[in-house]
PDB file of N, CA and C in Angstrom:
ATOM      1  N   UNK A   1     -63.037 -52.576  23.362  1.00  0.00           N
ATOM      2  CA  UNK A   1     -63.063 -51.145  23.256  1.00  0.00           C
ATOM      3  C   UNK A   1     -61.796 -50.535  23.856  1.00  0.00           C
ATOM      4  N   UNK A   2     -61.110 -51.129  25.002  1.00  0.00           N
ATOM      5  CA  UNK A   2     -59.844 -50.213  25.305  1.00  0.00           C
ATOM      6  C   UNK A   2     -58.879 -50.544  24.919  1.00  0.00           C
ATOM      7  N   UNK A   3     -58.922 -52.027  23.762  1.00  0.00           N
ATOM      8  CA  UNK A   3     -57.734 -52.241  23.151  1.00  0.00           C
ATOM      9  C   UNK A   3     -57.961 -51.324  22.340  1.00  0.00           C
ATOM     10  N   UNK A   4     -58.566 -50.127  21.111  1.00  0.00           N
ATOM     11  CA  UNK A   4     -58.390 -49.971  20.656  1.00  0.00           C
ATOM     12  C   UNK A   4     -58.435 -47.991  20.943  1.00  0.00           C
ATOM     13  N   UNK A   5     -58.662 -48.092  22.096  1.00  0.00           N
ATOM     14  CA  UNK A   5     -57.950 -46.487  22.806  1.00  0.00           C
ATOM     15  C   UNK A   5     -56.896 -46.474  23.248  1.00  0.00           C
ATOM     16  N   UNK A   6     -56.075 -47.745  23.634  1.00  0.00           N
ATOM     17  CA  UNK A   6     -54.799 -47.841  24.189  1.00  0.00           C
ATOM     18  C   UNK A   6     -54.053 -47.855  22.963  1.00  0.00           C
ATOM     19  N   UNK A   7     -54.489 -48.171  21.617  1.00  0.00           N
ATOM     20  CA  UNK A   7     -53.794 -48.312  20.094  1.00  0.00           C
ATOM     21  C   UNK A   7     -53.946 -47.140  19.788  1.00  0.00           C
ATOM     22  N   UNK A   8     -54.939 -46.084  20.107  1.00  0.00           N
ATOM     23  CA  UNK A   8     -54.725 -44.848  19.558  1.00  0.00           C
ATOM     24  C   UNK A   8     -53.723 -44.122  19.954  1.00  0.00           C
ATOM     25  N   UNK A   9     -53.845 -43.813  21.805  1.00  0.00           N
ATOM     26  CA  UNK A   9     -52.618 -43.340  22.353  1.00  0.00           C
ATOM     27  C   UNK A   9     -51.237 -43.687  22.395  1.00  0.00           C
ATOM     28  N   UNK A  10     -51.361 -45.016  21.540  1.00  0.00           N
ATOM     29  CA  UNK A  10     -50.078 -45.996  21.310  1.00  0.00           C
ATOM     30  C   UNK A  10     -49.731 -44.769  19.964  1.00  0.00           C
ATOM     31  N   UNK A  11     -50.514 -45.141  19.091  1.00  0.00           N
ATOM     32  CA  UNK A  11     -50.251 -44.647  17.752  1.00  0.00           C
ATOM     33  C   UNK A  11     -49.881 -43.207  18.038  1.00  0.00           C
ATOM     34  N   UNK A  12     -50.868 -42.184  18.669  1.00  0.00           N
ATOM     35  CA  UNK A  12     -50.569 -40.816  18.966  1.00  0.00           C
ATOM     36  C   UNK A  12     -49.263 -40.359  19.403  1.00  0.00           C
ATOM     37  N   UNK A  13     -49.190 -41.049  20.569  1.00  0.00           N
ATOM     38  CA  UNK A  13     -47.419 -41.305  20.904  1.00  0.00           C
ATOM     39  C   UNK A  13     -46.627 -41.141  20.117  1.00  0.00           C
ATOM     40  N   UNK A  14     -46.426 -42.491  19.266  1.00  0.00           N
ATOM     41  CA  UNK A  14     -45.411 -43.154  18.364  1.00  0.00           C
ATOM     42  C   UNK A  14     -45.227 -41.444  17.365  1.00  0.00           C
ATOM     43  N   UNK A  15     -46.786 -41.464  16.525  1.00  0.00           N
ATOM     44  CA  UNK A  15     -46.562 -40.089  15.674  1.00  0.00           C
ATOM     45  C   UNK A  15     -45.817 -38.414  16.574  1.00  0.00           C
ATOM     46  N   UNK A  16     -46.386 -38.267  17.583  1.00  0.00           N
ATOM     47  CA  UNK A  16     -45.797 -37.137  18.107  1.00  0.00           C
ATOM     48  C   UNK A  16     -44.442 -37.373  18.055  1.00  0.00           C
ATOM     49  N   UNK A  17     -43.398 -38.630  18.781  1.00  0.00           N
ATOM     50  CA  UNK A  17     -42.269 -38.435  19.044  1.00  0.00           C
ATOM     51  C   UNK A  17     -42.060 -38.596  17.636  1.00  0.00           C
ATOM     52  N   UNK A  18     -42.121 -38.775  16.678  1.00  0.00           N
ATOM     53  CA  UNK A  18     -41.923 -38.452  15.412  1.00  0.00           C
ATOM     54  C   UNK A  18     -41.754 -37.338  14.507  1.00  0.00           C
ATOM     55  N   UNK A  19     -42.995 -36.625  14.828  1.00  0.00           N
ATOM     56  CA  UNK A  19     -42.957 -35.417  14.215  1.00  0.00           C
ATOM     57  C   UNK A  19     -42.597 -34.753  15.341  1.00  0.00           C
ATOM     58  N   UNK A  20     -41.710 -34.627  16.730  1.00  0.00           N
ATOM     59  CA  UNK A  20     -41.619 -33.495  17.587  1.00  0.00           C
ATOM     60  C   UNK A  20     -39.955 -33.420  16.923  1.00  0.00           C
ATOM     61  N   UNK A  21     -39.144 -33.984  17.252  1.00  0.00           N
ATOM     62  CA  UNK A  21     -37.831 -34.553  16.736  1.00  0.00           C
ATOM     63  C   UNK A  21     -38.212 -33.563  15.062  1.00  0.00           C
ATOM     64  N   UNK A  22     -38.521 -34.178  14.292  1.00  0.00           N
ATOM     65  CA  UNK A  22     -38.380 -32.977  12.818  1.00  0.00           C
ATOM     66  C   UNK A  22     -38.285 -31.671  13.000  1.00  0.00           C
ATOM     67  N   UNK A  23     -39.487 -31.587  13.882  1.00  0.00           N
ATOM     68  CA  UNK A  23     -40.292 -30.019  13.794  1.00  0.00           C
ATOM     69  C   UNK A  23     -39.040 -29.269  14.743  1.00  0.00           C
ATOM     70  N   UNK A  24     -38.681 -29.666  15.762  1.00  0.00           N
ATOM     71  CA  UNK A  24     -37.494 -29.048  16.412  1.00  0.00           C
ATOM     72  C   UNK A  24     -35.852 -28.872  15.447  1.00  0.00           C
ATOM     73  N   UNK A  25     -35.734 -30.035  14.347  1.00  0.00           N
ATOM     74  CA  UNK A  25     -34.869 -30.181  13.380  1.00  0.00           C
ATOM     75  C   UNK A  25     -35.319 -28.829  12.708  1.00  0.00           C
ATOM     76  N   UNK A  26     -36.342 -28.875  12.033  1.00  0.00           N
ATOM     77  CA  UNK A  26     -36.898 -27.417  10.985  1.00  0.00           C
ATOM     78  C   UNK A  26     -36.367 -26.223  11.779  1.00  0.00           C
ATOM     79  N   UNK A  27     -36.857 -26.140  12.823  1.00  0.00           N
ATOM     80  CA  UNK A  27     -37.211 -24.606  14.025  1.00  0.00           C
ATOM     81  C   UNK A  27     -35.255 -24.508  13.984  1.00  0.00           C
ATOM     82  N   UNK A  28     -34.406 -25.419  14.274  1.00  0.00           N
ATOM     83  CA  UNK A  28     -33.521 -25.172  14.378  1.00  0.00           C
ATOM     84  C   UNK A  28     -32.400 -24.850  13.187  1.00  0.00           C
ATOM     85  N   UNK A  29     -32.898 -25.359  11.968  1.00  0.00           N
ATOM     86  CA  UNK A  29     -32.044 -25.135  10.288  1.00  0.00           C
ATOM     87  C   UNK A  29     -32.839 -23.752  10.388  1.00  0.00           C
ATOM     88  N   UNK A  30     -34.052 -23.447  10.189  1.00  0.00           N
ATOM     89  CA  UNK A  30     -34.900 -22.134   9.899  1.00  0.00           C
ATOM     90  C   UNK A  30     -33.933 -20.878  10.514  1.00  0.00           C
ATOM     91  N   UNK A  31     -33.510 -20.890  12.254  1.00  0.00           N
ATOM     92  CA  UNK A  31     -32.896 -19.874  12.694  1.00  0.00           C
ATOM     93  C   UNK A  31     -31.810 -19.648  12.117  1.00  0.00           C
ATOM     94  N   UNK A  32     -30.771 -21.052  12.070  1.00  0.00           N
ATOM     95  CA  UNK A  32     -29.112 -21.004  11.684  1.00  0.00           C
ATOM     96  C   UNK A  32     -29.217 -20.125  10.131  1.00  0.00           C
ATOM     97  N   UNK A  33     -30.403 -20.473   9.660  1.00  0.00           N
ATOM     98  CA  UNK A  33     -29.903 -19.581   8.085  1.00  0.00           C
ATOM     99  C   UNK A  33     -30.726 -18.437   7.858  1.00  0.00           C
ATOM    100  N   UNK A  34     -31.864 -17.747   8.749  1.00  0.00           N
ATOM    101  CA  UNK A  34     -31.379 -16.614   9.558  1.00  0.00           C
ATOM    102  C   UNK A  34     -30.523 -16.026   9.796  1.00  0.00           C
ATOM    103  N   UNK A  35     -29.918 -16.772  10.925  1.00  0.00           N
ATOM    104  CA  UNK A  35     -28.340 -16.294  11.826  1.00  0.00           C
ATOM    105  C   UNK A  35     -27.521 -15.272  10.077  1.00  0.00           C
ATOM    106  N   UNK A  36     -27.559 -16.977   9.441  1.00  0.00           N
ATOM    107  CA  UNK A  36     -26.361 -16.778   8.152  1.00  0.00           C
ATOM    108  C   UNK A  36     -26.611 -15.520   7.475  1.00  0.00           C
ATOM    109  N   UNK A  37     -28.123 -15.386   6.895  1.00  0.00           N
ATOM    110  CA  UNK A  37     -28.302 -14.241   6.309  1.00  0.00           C
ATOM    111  C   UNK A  37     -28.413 -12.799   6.905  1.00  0.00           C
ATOM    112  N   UNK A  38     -28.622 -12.927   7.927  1.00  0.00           N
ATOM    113  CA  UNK A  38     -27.893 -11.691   9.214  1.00  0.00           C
ATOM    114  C   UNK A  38     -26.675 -11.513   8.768  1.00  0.00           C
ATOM    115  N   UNK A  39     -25.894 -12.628   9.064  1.00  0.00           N
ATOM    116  CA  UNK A  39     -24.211 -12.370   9.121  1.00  0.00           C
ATOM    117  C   UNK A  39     -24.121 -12.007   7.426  1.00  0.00           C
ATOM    118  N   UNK A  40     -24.700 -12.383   6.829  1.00  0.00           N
ATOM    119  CA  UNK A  40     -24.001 -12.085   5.305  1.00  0.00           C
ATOM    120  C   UNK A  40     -24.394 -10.426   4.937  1.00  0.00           C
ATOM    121  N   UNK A  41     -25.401  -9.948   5.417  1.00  0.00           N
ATOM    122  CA  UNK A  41     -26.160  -8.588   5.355  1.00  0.00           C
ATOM    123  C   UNK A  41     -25.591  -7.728   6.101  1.00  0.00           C
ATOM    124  N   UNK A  42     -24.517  -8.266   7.127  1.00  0.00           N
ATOM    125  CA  UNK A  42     -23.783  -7.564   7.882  1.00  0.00           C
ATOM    126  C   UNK A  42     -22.172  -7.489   7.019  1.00  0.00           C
ATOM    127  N   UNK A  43     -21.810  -8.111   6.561  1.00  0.00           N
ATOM    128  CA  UNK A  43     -20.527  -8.455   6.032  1.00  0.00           C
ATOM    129  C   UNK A  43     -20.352  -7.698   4.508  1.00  0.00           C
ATOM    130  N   UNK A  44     -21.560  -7.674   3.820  1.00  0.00           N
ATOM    131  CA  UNK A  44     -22.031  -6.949   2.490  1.00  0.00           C
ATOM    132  C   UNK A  44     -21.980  -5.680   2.495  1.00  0.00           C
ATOM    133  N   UNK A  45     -23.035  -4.983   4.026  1.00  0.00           N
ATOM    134  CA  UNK A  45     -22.764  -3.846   4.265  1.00  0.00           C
ATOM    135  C   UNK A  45     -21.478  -3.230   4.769  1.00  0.00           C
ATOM    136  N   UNK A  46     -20.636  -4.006   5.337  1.00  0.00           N
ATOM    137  CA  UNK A  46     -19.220  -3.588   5.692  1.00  0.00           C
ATOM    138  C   UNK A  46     -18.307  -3.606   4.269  1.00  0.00           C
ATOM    139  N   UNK A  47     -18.530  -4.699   3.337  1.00  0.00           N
ATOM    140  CA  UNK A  47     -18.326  -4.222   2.406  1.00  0.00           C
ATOM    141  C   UNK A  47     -18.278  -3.203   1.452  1.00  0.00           C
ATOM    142  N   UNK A  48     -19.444  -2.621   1.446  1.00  0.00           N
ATOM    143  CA  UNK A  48     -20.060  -1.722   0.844  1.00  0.00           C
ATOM    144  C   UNK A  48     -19.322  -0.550   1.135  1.00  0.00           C
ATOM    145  N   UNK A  49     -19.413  -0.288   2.936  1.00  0.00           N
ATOM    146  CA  UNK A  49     -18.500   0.676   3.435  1.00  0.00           C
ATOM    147  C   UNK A  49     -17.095   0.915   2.746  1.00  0.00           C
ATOM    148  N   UNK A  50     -16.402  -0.187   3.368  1.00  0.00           N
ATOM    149  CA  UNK A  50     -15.219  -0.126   2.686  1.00  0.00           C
ATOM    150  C   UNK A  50     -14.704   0.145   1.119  1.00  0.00           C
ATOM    151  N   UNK A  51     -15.435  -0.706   0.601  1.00  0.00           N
ATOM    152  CA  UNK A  51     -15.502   0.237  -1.627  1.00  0.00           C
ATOM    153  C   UNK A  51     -16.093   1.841  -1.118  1.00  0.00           C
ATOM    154  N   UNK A  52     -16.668   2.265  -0.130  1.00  0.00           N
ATOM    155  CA  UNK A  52     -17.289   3.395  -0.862  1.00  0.00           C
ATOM    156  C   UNK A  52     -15.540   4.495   0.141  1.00  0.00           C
ATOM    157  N   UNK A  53     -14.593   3.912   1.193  1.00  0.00           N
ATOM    158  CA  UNK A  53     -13.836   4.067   1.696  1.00  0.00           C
ATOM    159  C   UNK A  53     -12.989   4.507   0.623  1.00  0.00           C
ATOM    160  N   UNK A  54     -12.773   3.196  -0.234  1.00  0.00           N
ATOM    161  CA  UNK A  54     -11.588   2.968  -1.164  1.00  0.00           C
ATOM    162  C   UNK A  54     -11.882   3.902  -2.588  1.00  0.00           C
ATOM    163  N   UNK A  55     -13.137   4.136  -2.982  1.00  0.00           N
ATOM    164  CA  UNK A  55     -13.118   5.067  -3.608  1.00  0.00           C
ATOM    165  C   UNK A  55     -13.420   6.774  -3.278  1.00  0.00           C
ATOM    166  N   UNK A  56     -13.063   6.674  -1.868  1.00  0.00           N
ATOM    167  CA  UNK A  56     -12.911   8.299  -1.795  1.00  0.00           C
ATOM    168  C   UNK A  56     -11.433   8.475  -1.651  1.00  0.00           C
ATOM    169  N   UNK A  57     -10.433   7.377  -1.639  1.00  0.00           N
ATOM    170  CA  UNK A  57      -9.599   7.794  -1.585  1.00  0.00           C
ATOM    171  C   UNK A  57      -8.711   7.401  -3.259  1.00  0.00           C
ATOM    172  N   UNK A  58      -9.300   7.000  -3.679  1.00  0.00           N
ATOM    173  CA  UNK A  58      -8.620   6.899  -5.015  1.00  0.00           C
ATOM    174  C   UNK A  58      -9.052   8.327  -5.782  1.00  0.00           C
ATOM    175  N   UNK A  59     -10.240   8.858  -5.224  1.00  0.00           N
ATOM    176  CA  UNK A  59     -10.681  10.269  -5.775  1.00  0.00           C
ATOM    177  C   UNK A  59      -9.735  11.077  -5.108  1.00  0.00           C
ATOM    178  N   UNK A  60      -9.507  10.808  -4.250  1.00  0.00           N
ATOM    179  CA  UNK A  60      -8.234  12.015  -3.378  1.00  0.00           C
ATOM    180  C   UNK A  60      -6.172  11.787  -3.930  1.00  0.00           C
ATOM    181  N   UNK A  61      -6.667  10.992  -4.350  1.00  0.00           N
ATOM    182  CA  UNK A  61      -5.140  10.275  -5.218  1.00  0.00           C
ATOM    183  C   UNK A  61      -4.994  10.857  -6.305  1.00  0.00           C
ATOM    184  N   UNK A  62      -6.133  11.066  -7.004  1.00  0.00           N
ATOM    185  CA  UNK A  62      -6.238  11.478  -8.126  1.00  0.00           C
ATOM    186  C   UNK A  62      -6.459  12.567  -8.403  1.00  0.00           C
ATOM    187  N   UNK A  63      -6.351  13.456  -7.076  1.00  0.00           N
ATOM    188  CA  UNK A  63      -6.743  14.791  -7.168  1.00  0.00           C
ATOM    189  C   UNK A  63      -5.408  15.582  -6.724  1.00  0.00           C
ATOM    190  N   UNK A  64      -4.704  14.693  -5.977  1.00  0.00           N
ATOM    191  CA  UNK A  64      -3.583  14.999  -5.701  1.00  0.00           C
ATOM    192  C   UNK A  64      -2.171  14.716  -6.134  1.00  0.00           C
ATOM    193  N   UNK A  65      -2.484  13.901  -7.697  1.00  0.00           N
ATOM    194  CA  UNK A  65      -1.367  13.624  -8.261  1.00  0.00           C
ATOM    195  C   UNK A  65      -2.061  14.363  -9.709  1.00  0.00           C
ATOM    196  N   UNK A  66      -2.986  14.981  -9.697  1.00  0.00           N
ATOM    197  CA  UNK A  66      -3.322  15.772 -11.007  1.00  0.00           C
ATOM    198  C   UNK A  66      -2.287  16.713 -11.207  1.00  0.00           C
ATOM    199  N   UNK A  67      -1.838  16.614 -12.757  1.00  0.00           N
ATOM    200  CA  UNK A  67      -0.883  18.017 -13.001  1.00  0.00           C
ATOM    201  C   UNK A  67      -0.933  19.114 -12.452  1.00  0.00           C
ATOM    202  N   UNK A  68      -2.027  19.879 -12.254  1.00  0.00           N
ATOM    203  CA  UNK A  68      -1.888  21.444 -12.245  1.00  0.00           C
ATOM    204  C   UNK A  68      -2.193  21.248  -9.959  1.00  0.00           C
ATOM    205  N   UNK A  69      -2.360  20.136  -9.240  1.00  0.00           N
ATOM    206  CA  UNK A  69      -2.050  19.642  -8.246  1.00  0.00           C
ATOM    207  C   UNK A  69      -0.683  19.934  -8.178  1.00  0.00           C
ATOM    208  N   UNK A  70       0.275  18.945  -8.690  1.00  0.00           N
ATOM    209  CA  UNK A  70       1.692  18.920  -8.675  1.00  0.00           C
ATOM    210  C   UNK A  70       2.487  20.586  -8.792  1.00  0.00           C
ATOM    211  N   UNK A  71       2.269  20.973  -9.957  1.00  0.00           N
ATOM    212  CA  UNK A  71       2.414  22.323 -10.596  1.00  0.00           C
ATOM    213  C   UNK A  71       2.312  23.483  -9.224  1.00  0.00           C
ATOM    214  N   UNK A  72       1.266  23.029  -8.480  1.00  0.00           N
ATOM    215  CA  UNK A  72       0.953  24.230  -7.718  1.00  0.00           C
ATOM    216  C   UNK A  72       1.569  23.711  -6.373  1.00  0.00           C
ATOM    217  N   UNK A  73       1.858  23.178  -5.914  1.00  0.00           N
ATOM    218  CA  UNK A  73       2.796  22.336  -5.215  1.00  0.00           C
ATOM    219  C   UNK A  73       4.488  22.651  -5.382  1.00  0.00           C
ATOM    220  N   UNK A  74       5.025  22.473  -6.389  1.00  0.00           N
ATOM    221  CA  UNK A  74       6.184  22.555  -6.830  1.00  0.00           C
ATOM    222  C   UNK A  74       6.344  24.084  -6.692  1.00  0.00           C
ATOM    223  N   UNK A  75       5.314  25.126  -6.844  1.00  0.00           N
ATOM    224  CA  UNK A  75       5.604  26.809  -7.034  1.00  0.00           C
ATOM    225  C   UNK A  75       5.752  26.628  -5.411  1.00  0.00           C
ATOM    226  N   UNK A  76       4.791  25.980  -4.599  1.00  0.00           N
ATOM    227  CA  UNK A  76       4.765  26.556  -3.443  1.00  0.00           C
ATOM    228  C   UNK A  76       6.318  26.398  -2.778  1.00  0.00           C
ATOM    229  N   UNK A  77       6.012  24.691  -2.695  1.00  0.00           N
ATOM    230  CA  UNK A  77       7.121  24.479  -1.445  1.00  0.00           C
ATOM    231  C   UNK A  77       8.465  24.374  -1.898  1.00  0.00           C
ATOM    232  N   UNK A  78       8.734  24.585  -3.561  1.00  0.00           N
ATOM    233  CA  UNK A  78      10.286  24.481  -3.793  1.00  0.00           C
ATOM    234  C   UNK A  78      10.493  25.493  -4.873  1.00  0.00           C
ATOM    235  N   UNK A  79       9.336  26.809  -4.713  1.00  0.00           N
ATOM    236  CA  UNK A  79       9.856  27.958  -5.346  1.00  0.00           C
ATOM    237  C   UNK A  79      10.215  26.968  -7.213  1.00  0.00           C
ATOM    238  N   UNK A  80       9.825  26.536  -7.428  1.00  0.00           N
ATOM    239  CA  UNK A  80      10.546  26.316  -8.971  1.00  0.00           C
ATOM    240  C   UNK A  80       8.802  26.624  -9.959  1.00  0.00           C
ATOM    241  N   UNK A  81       9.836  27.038 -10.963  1.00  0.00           N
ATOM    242  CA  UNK A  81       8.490  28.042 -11.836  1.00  0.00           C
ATOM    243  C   UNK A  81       8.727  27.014 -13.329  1.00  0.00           C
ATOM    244  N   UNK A  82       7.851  27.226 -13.657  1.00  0.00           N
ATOM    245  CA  UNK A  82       7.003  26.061 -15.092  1.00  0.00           C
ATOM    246  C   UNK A  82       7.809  27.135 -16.407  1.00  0.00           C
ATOM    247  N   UNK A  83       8.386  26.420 -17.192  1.00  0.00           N
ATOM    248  CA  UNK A  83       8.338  27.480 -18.332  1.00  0.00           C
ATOM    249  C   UNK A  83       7.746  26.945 -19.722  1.00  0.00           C
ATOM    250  N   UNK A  84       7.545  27.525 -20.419  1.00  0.00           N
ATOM    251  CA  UNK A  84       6.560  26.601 -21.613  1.00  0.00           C
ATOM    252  C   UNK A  84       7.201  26.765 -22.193  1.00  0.00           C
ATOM    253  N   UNK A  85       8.533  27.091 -22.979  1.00  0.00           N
ATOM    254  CA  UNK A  85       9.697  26.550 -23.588  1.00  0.00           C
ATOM    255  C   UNK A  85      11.008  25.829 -23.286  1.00  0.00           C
ATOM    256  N   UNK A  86      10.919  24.545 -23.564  1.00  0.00           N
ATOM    257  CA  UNK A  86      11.644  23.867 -22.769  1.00  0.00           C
ATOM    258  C   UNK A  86      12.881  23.638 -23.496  1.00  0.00           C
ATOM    259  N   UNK A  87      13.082  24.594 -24.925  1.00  0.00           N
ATOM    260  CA  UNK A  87      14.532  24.258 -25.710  1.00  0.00           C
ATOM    261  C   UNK A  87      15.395  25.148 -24.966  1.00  0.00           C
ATOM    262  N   UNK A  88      15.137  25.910 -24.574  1.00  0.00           N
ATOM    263  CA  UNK A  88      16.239  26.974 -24.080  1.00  0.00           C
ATOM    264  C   UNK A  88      15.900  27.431 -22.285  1.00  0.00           C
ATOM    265  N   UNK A  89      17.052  27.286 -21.620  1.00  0.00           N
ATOM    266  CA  UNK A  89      16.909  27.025 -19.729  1.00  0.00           C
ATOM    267  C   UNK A  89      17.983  28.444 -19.917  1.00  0.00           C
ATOM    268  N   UNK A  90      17.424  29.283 -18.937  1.00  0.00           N
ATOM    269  CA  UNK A  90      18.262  30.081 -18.211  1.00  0.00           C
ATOM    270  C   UNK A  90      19.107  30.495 -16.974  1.00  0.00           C
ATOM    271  N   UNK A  91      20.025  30.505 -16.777  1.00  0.00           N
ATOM    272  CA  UNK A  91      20.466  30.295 -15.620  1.00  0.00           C
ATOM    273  C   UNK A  91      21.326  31.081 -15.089  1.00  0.00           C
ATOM    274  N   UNK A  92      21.259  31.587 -14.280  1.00  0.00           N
ATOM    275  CA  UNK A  92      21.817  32.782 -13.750  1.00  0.00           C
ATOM    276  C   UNK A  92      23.347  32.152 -13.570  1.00  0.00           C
ATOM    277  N   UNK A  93      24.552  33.348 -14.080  1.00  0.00           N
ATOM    278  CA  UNK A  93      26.176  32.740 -13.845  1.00  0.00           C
ATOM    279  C   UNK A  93      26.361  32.483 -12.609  1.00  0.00           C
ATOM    280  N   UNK A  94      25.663  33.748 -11.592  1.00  0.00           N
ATOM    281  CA  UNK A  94      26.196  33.210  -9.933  1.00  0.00           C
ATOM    282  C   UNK A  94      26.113  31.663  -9.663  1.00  0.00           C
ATOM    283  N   UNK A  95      24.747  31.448  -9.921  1.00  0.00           N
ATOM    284  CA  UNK A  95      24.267  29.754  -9.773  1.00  0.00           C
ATOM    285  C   UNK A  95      24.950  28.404  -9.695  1.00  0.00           C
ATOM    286  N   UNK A  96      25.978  29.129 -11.716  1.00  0.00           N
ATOM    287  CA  UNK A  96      26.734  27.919 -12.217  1.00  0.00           C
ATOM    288  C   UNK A  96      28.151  27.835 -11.485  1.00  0.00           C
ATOM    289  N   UNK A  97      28.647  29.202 -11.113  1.00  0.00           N
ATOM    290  CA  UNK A  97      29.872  29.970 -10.324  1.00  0.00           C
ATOM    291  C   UNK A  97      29.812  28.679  -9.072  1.00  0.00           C
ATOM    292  N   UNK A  98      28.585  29.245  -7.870  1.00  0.00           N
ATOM    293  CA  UNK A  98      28.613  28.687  -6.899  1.00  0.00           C
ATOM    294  C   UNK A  98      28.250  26.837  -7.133  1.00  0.00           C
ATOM    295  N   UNK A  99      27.994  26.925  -8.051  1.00  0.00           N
ATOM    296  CA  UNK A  99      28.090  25.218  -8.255  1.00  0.00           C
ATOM    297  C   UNK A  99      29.287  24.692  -8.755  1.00  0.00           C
ATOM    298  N   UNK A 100      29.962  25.512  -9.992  1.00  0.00           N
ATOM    299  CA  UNK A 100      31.406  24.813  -9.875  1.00  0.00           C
ATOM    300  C   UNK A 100      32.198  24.925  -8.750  1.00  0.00           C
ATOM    301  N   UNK A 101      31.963  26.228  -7.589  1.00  0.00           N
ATOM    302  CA  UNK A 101      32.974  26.060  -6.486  1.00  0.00           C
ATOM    303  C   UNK A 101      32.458  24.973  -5.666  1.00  0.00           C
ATOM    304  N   UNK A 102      31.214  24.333  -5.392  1.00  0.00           N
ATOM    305  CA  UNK A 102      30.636  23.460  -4.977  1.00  0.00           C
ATOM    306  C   UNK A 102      31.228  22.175  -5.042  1.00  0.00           C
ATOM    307  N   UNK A 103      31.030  21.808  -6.555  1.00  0.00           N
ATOM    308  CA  UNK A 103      31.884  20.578  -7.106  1.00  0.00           C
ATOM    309  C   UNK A 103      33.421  20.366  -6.934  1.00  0.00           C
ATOM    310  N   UNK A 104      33.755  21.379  -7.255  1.00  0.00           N
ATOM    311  CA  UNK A 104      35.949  21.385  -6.910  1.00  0.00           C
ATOM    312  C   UNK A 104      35.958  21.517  -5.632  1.00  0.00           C
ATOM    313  N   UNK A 105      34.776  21.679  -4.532  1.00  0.00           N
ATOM    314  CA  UNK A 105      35.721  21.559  -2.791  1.00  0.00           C
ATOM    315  C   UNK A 105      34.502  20.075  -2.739  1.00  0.00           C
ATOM    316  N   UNK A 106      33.760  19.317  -3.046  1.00  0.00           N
ATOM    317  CA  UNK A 106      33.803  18.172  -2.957  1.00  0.00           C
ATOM    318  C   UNK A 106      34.704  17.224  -3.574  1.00  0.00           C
ATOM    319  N   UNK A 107      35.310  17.474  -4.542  1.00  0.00           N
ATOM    320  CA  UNK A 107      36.326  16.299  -5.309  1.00  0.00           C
ATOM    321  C   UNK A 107      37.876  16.634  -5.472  1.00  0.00           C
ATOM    322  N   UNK A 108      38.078  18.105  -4.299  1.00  0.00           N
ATOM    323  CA  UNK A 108      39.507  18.190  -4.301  1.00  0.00           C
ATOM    324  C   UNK A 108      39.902  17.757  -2.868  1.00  0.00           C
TER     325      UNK A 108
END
């Protein structure tokens, strides 16, 4: 009779250190890809950030290189005015005056 209680606790043994070793293997893959899908849910959402970054500024690019953008820009800071006939330019003589005296005291 106690050979075969000393074979159980033999056997019980043998199986625990068996299955303790796996079950600590499982518990420990289970967290790491956890961990991973944390880190990837973190990295996606920073992603996310950043495209939604990159398209407010391609909306601001595009708002600021729009024609009538430019147009209103150009009136402001360099005074120059749009004309919708572009065969014929007018130009005041003083203009051309003070630009040829311009040109002959740079190249004389």
């Amino acid at each position: 009779m106690k050979k075969q209680r000393g074979g159980f606790f033999k056997s019980m043994f043998i199986v625990l250190f068996t299955i303790a070793p796996l079950l600590f293997a499982y518990m420990f893959f289970i967290k790491g890809i956890k961990d991973l899908n944390a880190l990837k849910n973190t990295r996606l959402e920073e992603l996310r950030e950043k495209e939604n970054k990159l398209e407010v500024q391609r909306v601001e690019y595009q708002k600021l290189t729009s024609e009538d953008e430019v147009v209103k820009k150009a009136k402001d800071k360099f005074d120059l005015v749009r004309i919708d006939n572009l065969s014929t330019i007018s130009v005041n003589k003083n203009q051309i005056n003070n630009i040829k005296k311009f040109i002959n005291k740079k190249y004389d």
